[in-house]
N, C-alpha and C. Protein backbone atom coordinates (compact mmCIF):
# COMPACT_ATOMS: atom_id res chain seq x y z
N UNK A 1 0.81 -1.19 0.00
CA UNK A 1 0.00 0.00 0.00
C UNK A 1 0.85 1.25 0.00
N UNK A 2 1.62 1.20 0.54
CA UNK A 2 2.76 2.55 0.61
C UNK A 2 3.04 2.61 -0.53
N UNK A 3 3.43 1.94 -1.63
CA UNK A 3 3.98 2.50 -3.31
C UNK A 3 2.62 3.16 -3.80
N UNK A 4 1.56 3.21 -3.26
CA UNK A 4 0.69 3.32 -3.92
C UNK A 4 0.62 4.81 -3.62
N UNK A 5 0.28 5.00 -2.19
CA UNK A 5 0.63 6.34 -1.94
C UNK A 5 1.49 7.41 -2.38
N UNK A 6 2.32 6.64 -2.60
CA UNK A 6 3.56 7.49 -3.50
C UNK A 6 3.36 7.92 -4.84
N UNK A 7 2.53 6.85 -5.09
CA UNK A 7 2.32 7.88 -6.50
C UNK A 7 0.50 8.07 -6.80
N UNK A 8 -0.05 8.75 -5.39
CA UNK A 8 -1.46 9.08 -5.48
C UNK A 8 -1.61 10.12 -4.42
N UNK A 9 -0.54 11.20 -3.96
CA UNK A 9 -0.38 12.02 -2.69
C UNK A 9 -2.09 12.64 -2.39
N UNK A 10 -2.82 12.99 -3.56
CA UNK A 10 -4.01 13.45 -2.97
C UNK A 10 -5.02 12.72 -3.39
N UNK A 11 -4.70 11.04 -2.85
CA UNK A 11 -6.06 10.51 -2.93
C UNK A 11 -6.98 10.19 -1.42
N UNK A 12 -8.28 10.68 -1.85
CA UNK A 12 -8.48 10.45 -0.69
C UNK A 12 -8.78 9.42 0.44
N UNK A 13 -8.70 9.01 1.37
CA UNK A 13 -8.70 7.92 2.70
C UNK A 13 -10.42 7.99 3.59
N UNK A 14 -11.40 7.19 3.32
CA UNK A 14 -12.17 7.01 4.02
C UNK A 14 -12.20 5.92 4.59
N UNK A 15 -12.60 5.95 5.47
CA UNK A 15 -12.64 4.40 6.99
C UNK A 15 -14.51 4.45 6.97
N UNK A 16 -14.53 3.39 6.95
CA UNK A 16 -16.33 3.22 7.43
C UNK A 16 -16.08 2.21 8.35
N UNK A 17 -15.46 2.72 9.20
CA UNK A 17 -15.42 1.73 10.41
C UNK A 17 -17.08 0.46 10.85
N UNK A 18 -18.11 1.31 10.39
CA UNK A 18 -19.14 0.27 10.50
C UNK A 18 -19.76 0.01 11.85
N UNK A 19 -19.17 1.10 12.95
CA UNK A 19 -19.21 0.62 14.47
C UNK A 19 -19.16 2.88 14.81
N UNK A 20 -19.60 2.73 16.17
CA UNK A 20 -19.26 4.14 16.86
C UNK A 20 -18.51 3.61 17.99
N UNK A 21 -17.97 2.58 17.93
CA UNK A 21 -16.66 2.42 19.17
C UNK A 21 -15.85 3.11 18.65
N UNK A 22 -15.36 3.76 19.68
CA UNK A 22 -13.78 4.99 19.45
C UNK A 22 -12.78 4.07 19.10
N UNK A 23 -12.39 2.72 20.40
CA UNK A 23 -11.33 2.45 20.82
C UNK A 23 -11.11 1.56 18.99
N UNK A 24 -12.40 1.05 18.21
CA UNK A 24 -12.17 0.39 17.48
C UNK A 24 -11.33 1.36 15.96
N UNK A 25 -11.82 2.73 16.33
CA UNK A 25 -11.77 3.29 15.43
C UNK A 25 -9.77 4.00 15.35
N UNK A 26 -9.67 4.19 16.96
CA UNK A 26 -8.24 4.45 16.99
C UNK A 26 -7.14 3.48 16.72
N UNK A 27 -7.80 2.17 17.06
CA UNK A 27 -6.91 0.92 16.73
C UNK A 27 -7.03 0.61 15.02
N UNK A 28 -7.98 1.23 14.17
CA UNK A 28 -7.96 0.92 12.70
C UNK A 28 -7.18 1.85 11.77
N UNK A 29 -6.87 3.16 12.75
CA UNK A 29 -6.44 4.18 12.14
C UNK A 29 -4.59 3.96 12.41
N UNK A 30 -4.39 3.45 13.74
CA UNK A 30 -2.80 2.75 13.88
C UNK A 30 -2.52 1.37 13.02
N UNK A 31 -3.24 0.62 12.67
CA UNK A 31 -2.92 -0.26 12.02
C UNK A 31 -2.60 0.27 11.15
N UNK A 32 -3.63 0.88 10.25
CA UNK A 32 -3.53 1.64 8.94
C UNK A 32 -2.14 2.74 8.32
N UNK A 33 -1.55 3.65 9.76
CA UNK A 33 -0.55 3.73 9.64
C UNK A 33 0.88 3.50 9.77
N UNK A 34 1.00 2.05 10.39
CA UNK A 34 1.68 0.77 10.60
C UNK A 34 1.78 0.31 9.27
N UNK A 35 0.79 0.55 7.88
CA UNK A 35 0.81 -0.47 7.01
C UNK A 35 1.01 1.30 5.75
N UNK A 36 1.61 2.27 6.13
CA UNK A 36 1.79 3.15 5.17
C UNK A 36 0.66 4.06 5.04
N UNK A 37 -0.27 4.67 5.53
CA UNK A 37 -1.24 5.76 6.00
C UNK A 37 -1.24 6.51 7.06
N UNK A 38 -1.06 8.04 6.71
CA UNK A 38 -0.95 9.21 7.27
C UNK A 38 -2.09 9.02 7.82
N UNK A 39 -2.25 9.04 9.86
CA UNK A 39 -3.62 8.96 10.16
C UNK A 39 -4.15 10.26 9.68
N UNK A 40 -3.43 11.36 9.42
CA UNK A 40 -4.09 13.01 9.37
C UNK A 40 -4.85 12.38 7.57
N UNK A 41 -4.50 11.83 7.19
CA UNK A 41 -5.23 11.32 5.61
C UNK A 41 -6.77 10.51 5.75
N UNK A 42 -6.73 10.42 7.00
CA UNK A 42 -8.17 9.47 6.81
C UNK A 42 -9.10 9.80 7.45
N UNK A 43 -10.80 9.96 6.48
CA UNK A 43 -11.62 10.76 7.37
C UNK A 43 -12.65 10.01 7.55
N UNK A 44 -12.94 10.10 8.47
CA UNK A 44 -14.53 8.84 8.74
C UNK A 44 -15.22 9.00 8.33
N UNK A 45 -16.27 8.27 6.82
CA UNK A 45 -17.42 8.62 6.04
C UNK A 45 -17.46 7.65 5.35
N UNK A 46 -19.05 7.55 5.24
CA UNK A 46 -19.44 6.98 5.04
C UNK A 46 -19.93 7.00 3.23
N UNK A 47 -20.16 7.85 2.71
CA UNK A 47 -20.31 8.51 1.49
C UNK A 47 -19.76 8.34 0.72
N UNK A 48 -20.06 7.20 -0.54
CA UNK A 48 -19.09 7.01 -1.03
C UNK A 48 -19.36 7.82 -2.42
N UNK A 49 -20.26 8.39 -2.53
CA UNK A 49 -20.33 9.35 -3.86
C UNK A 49 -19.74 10.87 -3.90
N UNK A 50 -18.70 10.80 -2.79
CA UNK A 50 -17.75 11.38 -2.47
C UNK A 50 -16.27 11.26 -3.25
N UNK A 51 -16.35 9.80 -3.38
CA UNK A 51 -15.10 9.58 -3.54
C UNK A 51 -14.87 9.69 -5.49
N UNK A 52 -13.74 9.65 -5.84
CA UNK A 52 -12.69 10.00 -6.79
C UNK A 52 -12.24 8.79 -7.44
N UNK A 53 -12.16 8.58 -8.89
CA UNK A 53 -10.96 7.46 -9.31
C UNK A 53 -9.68 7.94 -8.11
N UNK A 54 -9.58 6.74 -8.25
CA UNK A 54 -7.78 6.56 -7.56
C UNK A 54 -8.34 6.85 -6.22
N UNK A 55 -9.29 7.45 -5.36
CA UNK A 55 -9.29 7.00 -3.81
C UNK A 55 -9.65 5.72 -3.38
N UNK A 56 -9.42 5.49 -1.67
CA UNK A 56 -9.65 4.37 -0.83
C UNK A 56 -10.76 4.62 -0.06
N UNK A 57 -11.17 3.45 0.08
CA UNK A 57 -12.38 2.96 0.93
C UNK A 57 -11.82 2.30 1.62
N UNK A 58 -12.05 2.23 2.88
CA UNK A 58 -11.68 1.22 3.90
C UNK A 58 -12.77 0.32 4.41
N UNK A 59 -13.13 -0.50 4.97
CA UNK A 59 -14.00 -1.02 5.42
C UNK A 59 -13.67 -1.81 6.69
N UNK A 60 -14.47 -2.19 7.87
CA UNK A 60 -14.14 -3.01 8.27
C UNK A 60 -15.51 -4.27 8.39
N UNK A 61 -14.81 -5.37 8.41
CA UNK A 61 -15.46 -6.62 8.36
C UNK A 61 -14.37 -7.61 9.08
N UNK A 62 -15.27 -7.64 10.57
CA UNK A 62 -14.60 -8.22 11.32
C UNK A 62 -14.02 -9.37 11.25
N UNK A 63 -12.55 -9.92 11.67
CA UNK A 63 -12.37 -9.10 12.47
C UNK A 63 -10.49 -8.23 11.39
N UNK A 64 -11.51 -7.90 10.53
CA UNK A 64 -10.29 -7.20 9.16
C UNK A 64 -10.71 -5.99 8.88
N UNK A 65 -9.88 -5.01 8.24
CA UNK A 65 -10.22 -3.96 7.46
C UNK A 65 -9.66 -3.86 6.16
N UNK A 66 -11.16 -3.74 5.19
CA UNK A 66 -10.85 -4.44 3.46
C UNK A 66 -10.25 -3.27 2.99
N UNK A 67 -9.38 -2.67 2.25
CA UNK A 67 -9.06 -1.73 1.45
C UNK A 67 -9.59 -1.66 0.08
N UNK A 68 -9.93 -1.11 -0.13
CA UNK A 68 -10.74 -1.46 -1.77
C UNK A 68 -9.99 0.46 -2.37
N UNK A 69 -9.75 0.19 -3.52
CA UNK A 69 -9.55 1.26 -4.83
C UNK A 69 -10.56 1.78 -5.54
N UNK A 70 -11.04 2.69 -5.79
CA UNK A 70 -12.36 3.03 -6.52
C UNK A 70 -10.98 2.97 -7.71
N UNK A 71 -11.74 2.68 -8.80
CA UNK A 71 -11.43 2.19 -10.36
C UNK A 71 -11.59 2.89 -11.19
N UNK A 72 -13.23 3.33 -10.69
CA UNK A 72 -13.84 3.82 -12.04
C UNK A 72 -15.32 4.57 -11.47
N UNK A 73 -15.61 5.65 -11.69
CA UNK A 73 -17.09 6.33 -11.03
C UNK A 73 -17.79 6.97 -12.66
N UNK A 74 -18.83 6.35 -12.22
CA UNK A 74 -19.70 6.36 -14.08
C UNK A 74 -20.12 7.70 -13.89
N UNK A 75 -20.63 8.27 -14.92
CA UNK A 75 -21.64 9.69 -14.64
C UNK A 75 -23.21 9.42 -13.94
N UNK A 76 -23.64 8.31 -13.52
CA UNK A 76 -24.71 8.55 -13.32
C UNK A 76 -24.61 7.83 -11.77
N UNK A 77 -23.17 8.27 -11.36
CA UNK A 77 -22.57 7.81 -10.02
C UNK A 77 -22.13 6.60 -8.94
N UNK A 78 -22.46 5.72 -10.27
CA UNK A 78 -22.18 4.15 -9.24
C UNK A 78 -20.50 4.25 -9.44
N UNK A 79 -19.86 3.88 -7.85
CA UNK A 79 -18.75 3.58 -7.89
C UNK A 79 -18.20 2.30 -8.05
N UNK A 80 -16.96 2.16 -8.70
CA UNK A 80 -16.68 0.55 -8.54
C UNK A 80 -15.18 1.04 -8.42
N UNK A 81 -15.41 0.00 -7.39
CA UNK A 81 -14.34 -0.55 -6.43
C UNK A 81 -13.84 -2.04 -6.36
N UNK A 82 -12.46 -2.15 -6.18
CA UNK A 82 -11.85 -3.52 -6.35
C UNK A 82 -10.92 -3.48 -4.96
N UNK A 83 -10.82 -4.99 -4.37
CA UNK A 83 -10.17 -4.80 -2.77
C UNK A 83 -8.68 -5.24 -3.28
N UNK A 84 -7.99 -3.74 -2.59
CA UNK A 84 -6.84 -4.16 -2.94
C UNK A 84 -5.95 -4.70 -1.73
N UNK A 85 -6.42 -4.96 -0.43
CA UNK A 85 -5.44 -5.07 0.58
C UNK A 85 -6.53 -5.53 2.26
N UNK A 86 -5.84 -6.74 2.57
CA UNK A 86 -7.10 -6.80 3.90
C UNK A 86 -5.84 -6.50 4.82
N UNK A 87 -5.58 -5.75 6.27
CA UNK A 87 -5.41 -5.55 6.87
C UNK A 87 -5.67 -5.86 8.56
N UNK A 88 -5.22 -7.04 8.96
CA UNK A 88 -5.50 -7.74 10.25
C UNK A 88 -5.64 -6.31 11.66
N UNK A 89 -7.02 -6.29 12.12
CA UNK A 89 -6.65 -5.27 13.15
C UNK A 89 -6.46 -5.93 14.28
């Protein structure tokens, strides 16, 4: 995941943690930058018609957090996304 960053400095980082536990949410955001993510890069939302070719989605699905790539966002706004990375929290 870190080469990726390197050559995507302003893509953006959403977590849908999926939960309102804090403690789950501070422990997904240290993993995350354990594995090459600026925690100041990742914002909690849920929205994904927000997001950009070339940003991340995070997800979690216990007891992992999926990384997925948006690919491709059509004009009539469906995103598609492909998982590029599961992350043990």
């Amino acid at each position: 995941m870190t080469n990726y960053f390197a050559n995507a400095p302003d893509a953006k980082i959403f977590l849908a943690p999926n939960s309102s536990d804090q403690e789950l949410v501070t422990r997904a955001k240290e993993r995350l930058a354990a594995n090459g993510i600026h925690q100041n890069r990742i914002e909690i939302n849920y929205d994904v018609q927000q997001l950009r070719t070339g940003d991340l989605y995070i997800s979690y699905d216990p007891p992992d957090l999926i990384v997925r790539v948006v690919y491709e966002k059509k004009p009539n706004g469906m995103v598609k996304m492909k998982s590029m990375a599961t992350v043990k929290l």
